[in-house]
Protein backbone atom coordinates (compact mmCIF):
# COMPACT_ATOMS: atom_id res chain seq x y z
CA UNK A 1 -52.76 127.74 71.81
CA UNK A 2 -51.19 124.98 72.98
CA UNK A 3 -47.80 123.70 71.52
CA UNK A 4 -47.97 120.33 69.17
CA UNK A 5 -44.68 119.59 69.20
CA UNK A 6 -41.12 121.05 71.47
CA UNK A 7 -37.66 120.80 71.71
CA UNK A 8 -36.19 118.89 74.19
CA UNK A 9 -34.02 121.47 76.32
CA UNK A 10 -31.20 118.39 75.55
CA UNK A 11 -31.06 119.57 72.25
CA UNK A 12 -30.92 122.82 72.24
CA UNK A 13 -27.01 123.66 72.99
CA UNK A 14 -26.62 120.63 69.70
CA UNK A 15 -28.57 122.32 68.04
CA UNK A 16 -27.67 126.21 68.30
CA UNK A 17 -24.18 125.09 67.92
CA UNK A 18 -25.04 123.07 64.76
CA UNK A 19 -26.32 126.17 63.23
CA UNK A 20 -23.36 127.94 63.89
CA UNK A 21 -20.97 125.49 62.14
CA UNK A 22 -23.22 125.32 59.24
CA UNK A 23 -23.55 129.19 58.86
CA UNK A 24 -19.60 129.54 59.05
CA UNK A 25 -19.46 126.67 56.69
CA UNK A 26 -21.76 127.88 54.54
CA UNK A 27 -20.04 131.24 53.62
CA UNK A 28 -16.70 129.56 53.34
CA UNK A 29 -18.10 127.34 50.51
CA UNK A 30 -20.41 130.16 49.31
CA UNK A 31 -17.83 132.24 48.66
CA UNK A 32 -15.11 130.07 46.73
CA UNK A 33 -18.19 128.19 44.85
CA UNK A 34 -19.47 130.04 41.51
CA UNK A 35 -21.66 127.61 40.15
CA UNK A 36 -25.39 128.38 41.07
CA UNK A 37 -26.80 124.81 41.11
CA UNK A 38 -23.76 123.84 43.12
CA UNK A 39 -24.38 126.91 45.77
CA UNK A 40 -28.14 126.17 45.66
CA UNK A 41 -27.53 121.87 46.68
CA UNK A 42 -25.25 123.29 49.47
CA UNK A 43 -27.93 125.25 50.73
CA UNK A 44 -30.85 122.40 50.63
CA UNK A 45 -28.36 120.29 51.76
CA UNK A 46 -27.41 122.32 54.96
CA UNK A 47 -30.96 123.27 55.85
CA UNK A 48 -31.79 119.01 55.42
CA UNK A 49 -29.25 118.57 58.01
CA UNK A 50 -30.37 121.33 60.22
CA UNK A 51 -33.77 120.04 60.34
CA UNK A 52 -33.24 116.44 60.66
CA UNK A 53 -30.84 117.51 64.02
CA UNK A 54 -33.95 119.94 65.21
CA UNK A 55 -36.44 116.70 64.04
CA UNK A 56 -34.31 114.82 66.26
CA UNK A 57 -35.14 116.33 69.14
CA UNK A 58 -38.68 116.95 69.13
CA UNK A 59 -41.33 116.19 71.94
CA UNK A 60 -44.59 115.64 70.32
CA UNK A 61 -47.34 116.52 72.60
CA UNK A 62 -49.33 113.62 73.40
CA UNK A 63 -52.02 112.32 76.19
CA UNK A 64 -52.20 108.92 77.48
CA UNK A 65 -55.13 106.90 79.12
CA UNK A 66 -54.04 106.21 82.40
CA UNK A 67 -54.77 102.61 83.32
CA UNK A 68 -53.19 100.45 85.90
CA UNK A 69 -53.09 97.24 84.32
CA UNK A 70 -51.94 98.71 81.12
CA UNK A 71 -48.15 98.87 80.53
CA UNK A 72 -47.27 100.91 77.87
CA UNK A 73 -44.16 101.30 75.74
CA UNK A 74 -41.49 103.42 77.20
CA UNK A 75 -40.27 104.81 73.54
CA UNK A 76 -41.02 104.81 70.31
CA UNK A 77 -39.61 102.41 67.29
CA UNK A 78 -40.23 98.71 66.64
CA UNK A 79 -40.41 95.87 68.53
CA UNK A 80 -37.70 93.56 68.20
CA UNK A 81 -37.61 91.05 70.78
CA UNK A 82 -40.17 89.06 72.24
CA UNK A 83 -39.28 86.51 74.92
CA UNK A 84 -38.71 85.01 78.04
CA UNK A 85 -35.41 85.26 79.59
CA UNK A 86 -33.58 84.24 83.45
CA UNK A 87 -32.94 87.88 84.66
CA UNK A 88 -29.98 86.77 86.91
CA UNK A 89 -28.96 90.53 88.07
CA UNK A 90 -32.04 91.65 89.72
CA UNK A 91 -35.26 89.81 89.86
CA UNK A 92 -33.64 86.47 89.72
CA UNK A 93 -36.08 84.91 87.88
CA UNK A 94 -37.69 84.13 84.54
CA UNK A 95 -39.00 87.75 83.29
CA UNK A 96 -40.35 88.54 79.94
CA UNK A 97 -37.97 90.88 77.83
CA UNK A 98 -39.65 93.16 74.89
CA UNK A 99 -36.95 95.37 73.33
CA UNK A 100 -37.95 98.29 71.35
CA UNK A 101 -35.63 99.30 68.75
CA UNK A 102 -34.99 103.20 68.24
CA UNK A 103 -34.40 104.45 64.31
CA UNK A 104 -32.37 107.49 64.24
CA UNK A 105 -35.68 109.06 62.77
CA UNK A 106 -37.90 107.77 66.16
CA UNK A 107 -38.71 110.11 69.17
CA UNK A 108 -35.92 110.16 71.40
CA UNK A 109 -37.62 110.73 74.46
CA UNK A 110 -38.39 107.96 76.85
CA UNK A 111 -41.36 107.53 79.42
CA UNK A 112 -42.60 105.51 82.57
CA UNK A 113 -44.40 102.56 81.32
CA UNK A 114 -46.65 102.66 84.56
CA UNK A 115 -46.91 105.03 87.28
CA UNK A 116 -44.82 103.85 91.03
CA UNK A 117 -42.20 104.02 92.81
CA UNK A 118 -38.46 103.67 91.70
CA UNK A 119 -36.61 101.14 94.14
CA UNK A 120 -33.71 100.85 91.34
CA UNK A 121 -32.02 102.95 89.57
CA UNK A 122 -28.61 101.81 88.09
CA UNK A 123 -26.07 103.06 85.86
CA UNK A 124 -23.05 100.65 83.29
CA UNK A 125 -20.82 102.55 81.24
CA UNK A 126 -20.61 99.65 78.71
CA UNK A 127 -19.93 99.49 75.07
CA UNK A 128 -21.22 100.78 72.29
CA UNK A 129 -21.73 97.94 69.79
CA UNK A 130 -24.71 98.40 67.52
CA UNK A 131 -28.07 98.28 69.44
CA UNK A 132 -30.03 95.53 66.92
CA UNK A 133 -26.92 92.48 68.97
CA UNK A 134 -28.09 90.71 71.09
CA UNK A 135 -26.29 91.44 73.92
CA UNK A 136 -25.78 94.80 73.84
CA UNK A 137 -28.57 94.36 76.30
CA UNK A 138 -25.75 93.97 78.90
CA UNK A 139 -22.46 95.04 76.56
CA UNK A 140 -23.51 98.53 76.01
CA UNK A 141 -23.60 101.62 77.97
CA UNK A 142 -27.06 101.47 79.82
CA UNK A 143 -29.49 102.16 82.73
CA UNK A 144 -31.86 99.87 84.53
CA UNK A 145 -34.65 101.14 86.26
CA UNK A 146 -36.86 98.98 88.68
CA UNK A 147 -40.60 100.75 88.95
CA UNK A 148 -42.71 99.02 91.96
CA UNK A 149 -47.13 100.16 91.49
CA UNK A 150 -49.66 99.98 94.39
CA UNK A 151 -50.16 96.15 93.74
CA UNK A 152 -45.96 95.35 94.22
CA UNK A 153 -45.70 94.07 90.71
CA UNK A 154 -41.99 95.53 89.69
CA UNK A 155 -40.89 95.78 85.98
CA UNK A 156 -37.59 96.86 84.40
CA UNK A 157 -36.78 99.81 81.78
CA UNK A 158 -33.45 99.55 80.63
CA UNK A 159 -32.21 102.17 77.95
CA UNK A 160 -29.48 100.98 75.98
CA UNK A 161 -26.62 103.33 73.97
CA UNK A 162 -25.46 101.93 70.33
CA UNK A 163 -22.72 102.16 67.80
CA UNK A 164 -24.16 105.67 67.18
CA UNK A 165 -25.92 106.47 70.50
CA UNK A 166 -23.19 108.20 73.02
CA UNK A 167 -25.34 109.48 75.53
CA UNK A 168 -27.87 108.62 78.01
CA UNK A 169 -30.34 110.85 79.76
CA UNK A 170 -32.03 109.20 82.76
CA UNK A 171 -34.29 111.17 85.04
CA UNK A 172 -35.45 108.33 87.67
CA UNK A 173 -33.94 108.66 91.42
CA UNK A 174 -34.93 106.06 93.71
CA UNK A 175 -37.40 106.37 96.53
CA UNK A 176 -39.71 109.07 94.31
CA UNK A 177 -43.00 108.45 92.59
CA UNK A 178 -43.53 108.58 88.74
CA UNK A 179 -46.85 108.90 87.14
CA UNK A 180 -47.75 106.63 83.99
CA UNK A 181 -46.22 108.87 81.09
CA UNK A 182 -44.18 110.87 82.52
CA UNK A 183 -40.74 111.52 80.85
CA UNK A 184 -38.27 109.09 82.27
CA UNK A 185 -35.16 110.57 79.65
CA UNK A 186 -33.40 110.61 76.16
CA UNK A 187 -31.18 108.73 74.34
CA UNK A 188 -29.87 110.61 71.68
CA UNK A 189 -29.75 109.00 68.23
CA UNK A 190 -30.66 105.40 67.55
CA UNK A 191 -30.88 102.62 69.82
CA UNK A 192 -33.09 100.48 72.18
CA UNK A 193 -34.93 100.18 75.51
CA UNK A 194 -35.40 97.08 77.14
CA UNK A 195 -38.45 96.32 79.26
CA UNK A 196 -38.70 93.39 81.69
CA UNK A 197 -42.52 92.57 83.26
CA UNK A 198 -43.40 89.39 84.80
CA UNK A 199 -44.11 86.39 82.82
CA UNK A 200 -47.78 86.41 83.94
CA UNK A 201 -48.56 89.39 81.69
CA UNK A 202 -50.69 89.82 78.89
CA UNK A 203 -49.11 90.04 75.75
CA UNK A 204 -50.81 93.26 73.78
CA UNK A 205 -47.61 93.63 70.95
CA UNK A 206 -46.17 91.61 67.93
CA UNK A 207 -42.79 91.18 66.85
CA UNK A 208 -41.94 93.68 64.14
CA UNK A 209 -44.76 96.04 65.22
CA UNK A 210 -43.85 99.81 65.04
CA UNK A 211 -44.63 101.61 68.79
CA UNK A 212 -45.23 104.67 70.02
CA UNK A 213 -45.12 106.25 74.02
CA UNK A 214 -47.70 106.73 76.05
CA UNK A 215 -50.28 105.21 73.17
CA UNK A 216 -49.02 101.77 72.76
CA UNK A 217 -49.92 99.61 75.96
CA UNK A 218 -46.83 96.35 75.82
CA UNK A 219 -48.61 93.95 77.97
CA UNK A 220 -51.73 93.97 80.91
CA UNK A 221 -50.73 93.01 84.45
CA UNK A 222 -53.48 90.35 85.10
C-alpha cells in the first residue's frame, strides 16, 4: 500500500529531538505536579505540540497533470500578490510577480512549477522581517531560481525566509533538468515564494485564493 502522506527527511532530526525534550520535560513536571487535571493538560498539551512539529513536516502524496503550458504553484498557501513589476536583477524587464504566502499550518515543501532546465540558481542571506512586507521579496534571506522549458520561456521561483522562517532548503543546481512537480525544497515554518513568468501569460489565480502544489496551475504560457 502506498504511503498518503511522509515525513520530510528535513524534519526528522527536529523532530526526534523534539520528542526528547518533551519526554525529559514531561517527567520533570510530572513528578513535582499532583493535581490530575493539571498533569492530564500537560500531557494534551505536549502531544499538541508534538504533532503540530510532525504536521509540519509532512509530504502529502499527490499526482499532477503534466502540461506544458500549465504553470503551477510552487507551494501551498494563499495568494497574495498579483502584479506586474520591472525585475531589474535578472530578466530586466517587466515580469509578472504572484507571491504565495505560507501559514505556519501550509505544506512546507516546494516544487518546480514547470519542467526545464535551471540556468540560475542564486543564494542572499538577507533579513528576516515578516514575509506578508513588501519587500521582504528582496530584504529577506532567499533563493532565486531561473527554470528555462523546450520553448525558451524562463520564469523565476524565489523562496523567501520570514520573521519566523530561519532556514531555506533549495535543491536546484544549474545546468540539470527538473520535471514539472518535482520537489524543488523546504522552507521551514511560515513564509512565501515568489514566482516571476512573463507578462504574456494567462492569468488562472485570484488574489486571496488558497493554493496548493502540483494541483493549482498559476498562469498558461500562451
Amino acid at each position: 500500500m502506498k504511503r498518503i502522506v511522509r515525513i520530510h527527511r528535513e524534519g526528522l532530526r527536529l523532530i526526534i529531538v523534539v520528542l526528547a525534550l518533551l519526554i525529559v520535560l514531561v517527567a520533570i513536571l510530572s513528578s513535582v505536579v499532583d493535581t490530575i487535571w493539571v498533569k492530564c493538560l500537560l500531557y494534551l498539551c505536549s502531544l499538541f505540540f508534538f504533532g503540530f512539529v510532525v504536521r509540519f513536516f509532512r509530504v502529502p502524496r499527490r499526482e499532477i497533470e503534466k502540461n506544458e503550458k500549465a504553470i503551477y504553484t510552487p507551494a501551498d498557501g494563499k495568494i497574495v500578490v498579483i502584479e506586474e513589476i520591472d525585475e531589474e536583477t535578472y530578466f530586466h524587464e517587466k515580469r509578472l510577480q504572484i507571491s504565495i504566502f505560507m501559514s505556519p499550518l501550509n505544506v512546507h515543501v516546494n516544487s518546480y512549477p514547470i519542467s526545464g532546465n535551471i540556468v540560475k540558481s542564486d543564494y542572499y542571506p538577507g533579513k528576516h522581517v515578516v514575509a506578508w512586507y513588501p519587500k521582504s521579496s528582496m530584504l529577506n534571506e532567499h533563493t532565486s531560481v531561473i527554470i528555462e522549458n523546450e520553448r525558451k520561456e524562463q520564469i523565476l521561483v524565489r523562496q523567501i525566509a520570514g520573521a519566523v522562517a530561519r532556514r531555506i532548503v533549495c535543491n536546484a543546481k544549474e545546468g540539470t533538468s527538473v520535471e514539472q512537480g518535482a520537489e524543488l525544497g523546504i522552507i521551514k515554518l511560515g513564509s512565501r515564494v515568489d514566482v516571476l513568468l512573463p507578462v504574456n501569460v494567462s492569468i488562472n489565480v485570484e488574489l486571496g485564493e488558497s493554493v496548493r502544489s502540483k494541483q493549482t496551475v498559476l498562469a498558461y504560457f500562451d
